[in-house]
C-alpha atoms as a PDB file:
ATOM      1  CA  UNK A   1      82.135  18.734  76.353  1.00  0.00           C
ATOM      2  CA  UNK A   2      79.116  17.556  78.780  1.00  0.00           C
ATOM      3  CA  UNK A   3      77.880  16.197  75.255  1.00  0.00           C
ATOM      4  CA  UNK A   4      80.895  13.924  74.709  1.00  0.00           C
ATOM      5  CA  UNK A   5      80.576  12.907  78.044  1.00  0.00           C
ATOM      6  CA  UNK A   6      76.434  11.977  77.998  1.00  0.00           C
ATOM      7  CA  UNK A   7      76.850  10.482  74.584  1.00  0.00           C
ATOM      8  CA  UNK A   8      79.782   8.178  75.633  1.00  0.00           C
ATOM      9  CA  UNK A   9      78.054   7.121  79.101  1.00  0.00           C
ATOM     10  CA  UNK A  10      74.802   6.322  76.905  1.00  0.00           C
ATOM     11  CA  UNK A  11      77.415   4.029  74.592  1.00  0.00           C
ATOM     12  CA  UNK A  12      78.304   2.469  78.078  1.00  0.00           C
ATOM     13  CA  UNK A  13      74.200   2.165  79.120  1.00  0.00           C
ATOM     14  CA  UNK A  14      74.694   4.639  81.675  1.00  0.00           C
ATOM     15  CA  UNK A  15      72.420   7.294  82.238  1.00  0.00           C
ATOM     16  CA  UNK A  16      74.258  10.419  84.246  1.00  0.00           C
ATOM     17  CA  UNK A  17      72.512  12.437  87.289  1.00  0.00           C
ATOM     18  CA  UNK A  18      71.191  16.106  86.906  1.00  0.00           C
ATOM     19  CA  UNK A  19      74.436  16.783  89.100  1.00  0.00           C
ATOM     20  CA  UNK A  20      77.491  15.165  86.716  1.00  0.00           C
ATOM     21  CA  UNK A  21      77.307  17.827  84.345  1.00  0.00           C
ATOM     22  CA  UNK A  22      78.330  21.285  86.309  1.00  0.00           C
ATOM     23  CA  UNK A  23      80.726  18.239  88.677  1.00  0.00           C
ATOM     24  CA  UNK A  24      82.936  17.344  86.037  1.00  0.00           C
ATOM     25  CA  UNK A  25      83.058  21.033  84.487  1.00  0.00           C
ATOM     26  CA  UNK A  26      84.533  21.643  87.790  1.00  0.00           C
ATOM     27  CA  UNK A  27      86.320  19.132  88.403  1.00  0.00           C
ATOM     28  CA  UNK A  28      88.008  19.755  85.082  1.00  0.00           C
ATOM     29  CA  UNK A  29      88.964  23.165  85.796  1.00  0.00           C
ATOM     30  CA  UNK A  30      90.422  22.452  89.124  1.00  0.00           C
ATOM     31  CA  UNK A  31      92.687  20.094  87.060  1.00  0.00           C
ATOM     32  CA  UNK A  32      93.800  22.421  84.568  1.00  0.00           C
ATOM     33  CA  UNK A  33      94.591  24.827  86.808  1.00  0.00           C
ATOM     34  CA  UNK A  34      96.457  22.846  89.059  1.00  0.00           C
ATOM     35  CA  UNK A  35      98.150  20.970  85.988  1.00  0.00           C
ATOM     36  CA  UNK A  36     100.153  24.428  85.771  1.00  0.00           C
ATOM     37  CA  UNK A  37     101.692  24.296  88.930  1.00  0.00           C
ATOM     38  CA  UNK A  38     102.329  20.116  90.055  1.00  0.00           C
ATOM     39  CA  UNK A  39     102.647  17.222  88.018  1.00  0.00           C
ATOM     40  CA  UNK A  40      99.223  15.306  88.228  1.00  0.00           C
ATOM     41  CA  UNK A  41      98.211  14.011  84.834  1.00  0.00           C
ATOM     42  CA  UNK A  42     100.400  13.661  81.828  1.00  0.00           C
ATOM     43  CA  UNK A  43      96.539  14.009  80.174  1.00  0.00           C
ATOM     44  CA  UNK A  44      95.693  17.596  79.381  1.00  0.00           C
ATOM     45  CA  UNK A  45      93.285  19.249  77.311  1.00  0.00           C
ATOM     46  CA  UNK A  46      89.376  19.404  77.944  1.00  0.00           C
ATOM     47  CA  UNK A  47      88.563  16.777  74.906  1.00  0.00           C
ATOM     48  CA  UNK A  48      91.732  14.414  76.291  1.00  0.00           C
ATOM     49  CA  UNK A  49      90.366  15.127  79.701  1.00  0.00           C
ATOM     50  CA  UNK A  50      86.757  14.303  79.208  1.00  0.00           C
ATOM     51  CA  UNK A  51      87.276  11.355  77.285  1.00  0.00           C
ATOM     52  CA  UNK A  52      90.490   9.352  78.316  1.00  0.00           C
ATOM     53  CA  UNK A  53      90.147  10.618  82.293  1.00  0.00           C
ATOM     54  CA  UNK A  54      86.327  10.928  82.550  1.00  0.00           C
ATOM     55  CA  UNK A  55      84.995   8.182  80.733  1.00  0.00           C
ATOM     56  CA  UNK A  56      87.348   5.999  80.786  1.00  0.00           C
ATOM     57  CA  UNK A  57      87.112   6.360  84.328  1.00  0.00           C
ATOM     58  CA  UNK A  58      83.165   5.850  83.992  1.00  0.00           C
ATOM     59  CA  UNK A  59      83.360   2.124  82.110  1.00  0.00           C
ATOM     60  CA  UNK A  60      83.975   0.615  85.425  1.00  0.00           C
ATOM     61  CA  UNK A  61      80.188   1.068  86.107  1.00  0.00           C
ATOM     62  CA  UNK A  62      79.004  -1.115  83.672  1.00  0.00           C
ATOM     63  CA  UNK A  63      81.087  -4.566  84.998  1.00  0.00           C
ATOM     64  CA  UNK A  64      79.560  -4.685  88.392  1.00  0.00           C
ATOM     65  CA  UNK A  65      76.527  -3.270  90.650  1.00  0.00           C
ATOM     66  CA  UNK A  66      78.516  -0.362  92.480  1.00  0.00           C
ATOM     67  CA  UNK A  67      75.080   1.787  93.641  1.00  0.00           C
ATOM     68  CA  UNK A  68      75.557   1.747  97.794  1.00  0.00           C
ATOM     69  CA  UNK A  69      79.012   0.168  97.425  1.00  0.00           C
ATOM     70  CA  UNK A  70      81.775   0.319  99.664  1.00  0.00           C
ATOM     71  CA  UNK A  71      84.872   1.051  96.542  1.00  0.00           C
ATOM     72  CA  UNK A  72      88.922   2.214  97.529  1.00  0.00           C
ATOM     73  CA  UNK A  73      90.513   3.560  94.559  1.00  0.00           C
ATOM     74  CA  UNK A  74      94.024   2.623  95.410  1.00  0.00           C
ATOM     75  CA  UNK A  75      97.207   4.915  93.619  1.00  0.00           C
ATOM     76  CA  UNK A  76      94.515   7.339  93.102  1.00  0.00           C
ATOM     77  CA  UNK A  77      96.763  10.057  91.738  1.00  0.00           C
ATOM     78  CA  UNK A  78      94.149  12.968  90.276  1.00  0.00           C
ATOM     79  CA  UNK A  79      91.776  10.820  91.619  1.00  0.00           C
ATOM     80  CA  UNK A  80      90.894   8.347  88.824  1.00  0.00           C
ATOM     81  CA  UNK A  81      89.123   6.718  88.477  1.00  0.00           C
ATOM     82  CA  UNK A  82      87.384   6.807  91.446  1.00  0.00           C
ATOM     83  CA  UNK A  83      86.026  10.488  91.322  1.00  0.00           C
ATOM     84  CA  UNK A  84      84.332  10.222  88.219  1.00  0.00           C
ATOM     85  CA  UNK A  85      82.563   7.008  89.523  1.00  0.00           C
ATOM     86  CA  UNK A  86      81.467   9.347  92.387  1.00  0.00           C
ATOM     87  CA  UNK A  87      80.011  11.543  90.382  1.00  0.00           C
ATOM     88  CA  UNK A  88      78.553   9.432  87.916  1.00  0.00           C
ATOM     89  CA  UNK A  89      76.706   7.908  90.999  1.00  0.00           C
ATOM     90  CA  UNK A  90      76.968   9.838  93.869  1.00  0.00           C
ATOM     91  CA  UNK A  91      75.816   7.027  96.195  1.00  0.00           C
ATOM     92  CA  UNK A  92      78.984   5.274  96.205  1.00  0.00           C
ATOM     93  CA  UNK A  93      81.113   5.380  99.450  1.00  0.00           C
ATOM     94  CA  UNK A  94      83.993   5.998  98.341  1.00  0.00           C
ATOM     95  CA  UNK A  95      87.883   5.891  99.867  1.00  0.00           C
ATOM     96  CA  UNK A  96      90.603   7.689  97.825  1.00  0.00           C
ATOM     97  CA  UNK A  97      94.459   6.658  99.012  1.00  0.00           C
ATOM     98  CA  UNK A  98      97.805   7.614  97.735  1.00  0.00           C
ATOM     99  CA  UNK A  99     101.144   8.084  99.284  1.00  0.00           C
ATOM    100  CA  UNK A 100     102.033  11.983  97.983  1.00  0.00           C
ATOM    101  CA  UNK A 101     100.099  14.176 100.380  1.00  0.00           C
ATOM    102  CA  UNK A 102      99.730  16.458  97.591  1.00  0.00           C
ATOM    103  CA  UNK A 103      97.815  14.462  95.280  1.00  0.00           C
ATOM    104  CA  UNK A 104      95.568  13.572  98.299  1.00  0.00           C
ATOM    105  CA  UNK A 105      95.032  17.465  99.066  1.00  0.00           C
ATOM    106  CA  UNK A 106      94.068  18.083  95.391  1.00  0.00           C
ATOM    107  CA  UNK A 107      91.268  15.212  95.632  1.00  0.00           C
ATOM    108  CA  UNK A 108      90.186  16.701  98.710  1.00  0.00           C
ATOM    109  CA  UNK A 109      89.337  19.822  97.397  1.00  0.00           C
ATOM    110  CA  UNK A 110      87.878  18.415  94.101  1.00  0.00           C
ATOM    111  CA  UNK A 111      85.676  15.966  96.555  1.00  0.00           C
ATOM    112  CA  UNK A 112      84.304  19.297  98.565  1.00  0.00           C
ATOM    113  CA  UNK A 113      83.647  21.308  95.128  1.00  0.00           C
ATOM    114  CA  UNK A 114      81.755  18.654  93.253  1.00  0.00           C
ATOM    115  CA  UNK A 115      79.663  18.007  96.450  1.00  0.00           C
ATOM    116  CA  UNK A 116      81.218  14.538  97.439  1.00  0.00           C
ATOM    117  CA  UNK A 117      82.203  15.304 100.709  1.00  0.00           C
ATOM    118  CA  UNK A 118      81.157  12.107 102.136  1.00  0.00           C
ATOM    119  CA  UNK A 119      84.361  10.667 100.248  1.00  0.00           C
ATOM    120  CA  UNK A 120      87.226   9.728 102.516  1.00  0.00           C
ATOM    121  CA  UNK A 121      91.010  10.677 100.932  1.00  0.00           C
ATOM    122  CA  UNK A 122      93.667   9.123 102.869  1.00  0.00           C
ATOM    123  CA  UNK A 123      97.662   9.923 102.975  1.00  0.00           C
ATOM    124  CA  UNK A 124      98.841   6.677 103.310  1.00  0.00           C
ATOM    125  CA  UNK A 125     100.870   3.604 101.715  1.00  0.00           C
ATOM    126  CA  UNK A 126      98.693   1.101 100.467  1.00  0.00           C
ATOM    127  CA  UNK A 127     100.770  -2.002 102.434  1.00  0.00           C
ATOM    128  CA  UNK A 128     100.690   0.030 105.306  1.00  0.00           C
ATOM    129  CA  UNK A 129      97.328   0.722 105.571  1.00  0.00           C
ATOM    130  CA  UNK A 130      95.750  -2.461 104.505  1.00  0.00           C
ATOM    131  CA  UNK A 131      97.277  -3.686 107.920  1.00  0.00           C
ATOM    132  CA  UNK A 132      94.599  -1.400 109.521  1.00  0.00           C
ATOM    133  CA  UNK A 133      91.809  -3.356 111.127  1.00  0.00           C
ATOM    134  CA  UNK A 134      89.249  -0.833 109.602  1.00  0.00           C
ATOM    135  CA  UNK A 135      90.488  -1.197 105.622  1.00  0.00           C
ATOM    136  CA  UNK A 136      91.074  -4.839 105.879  1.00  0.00           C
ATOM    137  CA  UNK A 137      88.852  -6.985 104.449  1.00  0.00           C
ATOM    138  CA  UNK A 138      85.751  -4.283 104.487  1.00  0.00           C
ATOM    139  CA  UNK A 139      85.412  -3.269 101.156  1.00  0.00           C
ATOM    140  CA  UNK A 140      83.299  -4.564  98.231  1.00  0.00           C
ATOM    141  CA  UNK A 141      85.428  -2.999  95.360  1.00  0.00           C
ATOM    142  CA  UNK A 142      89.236  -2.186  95.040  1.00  0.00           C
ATOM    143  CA  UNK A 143      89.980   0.111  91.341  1.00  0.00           C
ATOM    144  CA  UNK A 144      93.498   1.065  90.491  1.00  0.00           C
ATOM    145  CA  UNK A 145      94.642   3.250  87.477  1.00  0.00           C
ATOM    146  CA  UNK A 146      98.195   2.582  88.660  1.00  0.00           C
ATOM    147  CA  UNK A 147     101.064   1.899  86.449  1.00  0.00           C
ATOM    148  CA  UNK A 148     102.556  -1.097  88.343  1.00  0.00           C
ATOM    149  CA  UNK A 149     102.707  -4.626  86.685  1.00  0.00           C
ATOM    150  CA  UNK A 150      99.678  -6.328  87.851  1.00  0.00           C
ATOM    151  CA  UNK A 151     101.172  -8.946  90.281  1.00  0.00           C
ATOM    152  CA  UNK A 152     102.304  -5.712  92.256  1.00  0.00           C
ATOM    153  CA  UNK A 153      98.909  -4.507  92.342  1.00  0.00           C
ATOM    154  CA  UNK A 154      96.964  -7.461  93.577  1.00  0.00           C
ATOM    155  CA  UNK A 155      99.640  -7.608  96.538  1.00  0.00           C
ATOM    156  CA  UNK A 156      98.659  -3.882  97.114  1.00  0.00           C
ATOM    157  CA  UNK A 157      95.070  -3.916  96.761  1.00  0.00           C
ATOM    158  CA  UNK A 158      93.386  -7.336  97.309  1.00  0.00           C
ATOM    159  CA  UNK A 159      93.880  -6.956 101.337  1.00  0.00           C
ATOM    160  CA  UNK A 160      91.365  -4.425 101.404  1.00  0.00           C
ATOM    161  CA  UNK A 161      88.550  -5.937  99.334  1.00  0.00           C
ATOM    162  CA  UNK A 162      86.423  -8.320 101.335  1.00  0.00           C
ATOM    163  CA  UNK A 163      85.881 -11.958 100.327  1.00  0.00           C
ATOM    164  CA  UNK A 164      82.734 -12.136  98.028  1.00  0.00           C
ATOM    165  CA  UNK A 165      84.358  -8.415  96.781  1.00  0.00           C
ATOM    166  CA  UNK A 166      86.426  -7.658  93.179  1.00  0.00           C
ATOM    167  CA  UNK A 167      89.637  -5.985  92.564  1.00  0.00           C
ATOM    168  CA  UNK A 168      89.175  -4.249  89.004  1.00  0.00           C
ATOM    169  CA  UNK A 169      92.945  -3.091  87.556  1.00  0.00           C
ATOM    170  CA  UNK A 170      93.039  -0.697  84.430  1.00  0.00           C
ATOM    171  CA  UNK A 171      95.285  -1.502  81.922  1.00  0.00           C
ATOM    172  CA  UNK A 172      95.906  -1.966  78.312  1.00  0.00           C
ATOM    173  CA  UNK A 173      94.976  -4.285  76.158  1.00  0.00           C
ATOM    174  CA  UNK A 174      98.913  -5.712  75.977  1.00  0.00           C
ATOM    175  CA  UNK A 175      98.603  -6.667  79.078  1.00  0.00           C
ATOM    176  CA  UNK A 176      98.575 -10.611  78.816  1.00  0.00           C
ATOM    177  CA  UNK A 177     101.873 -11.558  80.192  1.00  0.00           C
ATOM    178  CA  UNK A 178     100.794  -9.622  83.190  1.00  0.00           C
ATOM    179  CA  UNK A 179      97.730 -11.281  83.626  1.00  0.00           C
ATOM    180  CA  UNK A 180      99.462 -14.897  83.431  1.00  0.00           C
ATOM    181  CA  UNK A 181     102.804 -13.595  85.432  1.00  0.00           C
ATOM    182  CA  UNK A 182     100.113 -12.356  88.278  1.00  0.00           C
ATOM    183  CA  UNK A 183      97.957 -15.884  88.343  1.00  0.00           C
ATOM    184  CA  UNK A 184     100.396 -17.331  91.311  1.00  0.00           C
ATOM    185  CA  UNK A 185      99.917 -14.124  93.144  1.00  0.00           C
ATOM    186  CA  UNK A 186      96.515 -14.133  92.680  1.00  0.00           C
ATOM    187  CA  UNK A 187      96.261 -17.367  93.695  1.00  0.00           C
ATOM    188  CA  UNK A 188      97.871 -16.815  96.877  1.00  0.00           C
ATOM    189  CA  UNK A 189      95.772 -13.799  97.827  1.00  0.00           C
ATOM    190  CA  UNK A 190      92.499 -15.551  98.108  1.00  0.00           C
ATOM    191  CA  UNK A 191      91.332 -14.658  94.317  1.00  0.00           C
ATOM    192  CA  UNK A 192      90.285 -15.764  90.484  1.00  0.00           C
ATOM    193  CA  UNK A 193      90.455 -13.665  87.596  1.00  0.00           C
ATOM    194  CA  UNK A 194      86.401 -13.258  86.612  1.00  0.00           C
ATOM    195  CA  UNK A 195      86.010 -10.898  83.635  1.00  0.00           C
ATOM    196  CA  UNK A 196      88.817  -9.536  81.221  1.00  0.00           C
ATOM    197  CA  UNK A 197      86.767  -6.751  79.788  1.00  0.00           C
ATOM    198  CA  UNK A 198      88.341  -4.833  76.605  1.00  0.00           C
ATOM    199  CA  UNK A 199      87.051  -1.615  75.467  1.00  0.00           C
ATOM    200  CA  UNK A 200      87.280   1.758  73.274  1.00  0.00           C
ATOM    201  CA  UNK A 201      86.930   4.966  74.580  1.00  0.00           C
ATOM    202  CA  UNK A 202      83.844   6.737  73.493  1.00  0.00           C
ATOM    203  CA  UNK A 203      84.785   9.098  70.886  1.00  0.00           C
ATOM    204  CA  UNK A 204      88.294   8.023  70.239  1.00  0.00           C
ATOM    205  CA  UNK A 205      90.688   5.109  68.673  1.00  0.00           C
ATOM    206  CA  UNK A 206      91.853   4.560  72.401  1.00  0.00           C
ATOM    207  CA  UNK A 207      91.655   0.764  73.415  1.00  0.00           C
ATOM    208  CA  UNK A 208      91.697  -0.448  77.435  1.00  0.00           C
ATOM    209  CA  UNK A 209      91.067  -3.224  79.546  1.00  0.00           C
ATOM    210  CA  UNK A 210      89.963  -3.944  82.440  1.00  0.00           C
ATOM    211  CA  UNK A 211      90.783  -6.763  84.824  1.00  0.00           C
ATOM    212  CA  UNK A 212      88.063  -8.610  87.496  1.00  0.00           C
ATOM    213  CA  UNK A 213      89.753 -10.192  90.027  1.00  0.00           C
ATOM    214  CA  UNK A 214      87.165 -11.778  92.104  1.00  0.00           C
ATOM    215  CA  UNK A 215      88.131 -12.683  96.143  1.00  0.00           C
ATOM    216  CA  UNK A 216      87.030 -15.750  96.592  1.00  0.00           C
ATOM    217  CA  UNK A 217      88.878 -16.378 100.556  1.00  0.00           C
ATOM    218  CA  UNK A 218      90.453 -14.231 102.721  1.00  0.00           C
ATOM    219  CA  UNK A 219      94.064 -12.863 102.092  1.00  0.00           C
ATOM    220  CA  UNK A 220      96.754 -14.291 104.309  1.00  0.00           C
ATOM    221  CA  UNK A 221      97.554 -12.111 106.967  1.00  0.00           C
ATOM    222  CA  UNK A 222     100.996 -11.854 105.860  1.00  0.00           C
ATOM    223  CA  UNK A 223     100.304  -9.527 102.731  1.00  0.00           C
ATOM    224  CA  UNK A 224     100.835  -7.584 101.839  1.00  0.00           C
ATOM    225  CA  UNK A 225     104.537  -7.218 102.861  1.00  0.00           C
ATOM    226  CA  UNK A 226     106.907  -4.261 102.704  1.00  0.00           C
ATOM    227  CA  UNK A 227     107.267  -2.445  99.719  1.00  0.00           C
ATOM    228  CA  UNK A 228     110.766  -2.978  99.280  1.00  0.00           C
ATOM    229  CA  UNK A 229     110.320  -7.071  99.422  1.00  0.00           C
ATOM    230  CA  UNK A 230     107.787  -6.649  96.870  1.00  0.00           C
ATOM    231  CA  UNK A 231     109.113  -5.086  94.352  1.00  0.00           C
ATOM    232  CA  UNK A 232     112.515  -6.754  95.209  1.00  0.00           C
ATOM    233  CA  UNK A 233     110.347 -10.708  94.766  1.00  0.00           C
ATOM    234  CA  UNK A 234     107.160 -10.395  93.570  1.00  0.00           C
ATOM    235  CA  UNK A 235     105.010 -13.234  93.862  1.00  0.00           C
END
């Protein structure tokens, strides 16, 4: 599998540490097993794993310089695709958050097996906790693999990327209507879309995209606002 996974970064340009190997073996059994037991990834199977987790998780690395970068992975889930970026390059600081204190506990203990246990992984909601003086504004990247419509997401995540910084949302390649639906939103939260980047998956038929939203001003301070109001009026 390690194969799959070098030959795909080296599609990407991306050369992977000494370390990335025996990480994402482990990482992948940790998932499997747990996979038994919880609902964490509809994505099973080592080939699945390694190439639609894994690297899909690793083409953020080639839109941006993230080496000594401050990056939240927001709705991290299993922890994608923020772990993989970890271990792809290890000297990322890196902030995993989602709302199921579960999820969080499983990244925790994938974060202290494949040696990344500088990474922070928070139990909280993402509109609460961008209201936290120490998440607002501070970080240079926001990712999210999350499956809300993309106005939704920019209200969740651009708070805690700094102006000068880059939200980057996964999603598919259909995703058009979202990205004009979300252009008042991202308006209003101090951003411009830079880079819609489409892609395949090394080593499969599997299409993505993945959208730049650079933060050109500050976000108001009131966003983002209660869950509830968002979903209920989205901007």
């Amino acid at each position: 599998m390690m194969q799959i996974l070098e030959k795909g970064a080296k599609t990407y340009g991306l050369e992977l540490p000494e370390t990335a190997a025996p990480a994402f073996r482990r990482y992948f059994e940790l998932l499997d097993e747990r996979c038994r037991v919880m609902n964490l990834t509809a994505i099973t199977g080592e080939t699945d794993v390694y190439t639609l987790h894994f690297l899909d998780s690793l083409f953020l690395l080639t839109l941006d310089d993230f080496i000594g970068k401050r990056v939240i992975d927001i709705g991290s889930g299993a922890g994608f695709p923020g772990i993989p970026m970890k271990i792809a390059q290890p000297e990322i600081s890196l902030t995993l958050l989602d709302a199921q204190q579960k999820r969080v506990d499983f990244m925790a203990e994938v974060c202290a097996a494949v040696r990344a246990e500088d990474a922070v992984c928070l139990h909280a909601r993402a509109e609460e906790a961008a209201f936290d003086r120490g998440m607002r504004d501070t970080f240079d990247f926001a990712v999210s693999r999350a499956v809300a419509r993309l106005n939704v997401l920019c209200e969740l995540c651009m708070p805690f990327v700094l102006p000068g910084g880059s939200f980057i949302a996964m999603k598919g390649t259909d995703s058009d209507d979202e990205i004009t639906e979300a252009g008042n939103a991202i308006t209003k939260l101090g951003g411009e879309v830079e880079t819609v980047a489409d892609y395949t998956v090394p080593g499969t038929e599997v299409t993505h995209r993945a959208i730049v939203i650079r933060k050109i001003s500050e976000t108001p301070s009131g966003y983002p606002r209660r869950f509830a109001k968002i979903q209920k009026k989205p901007l």
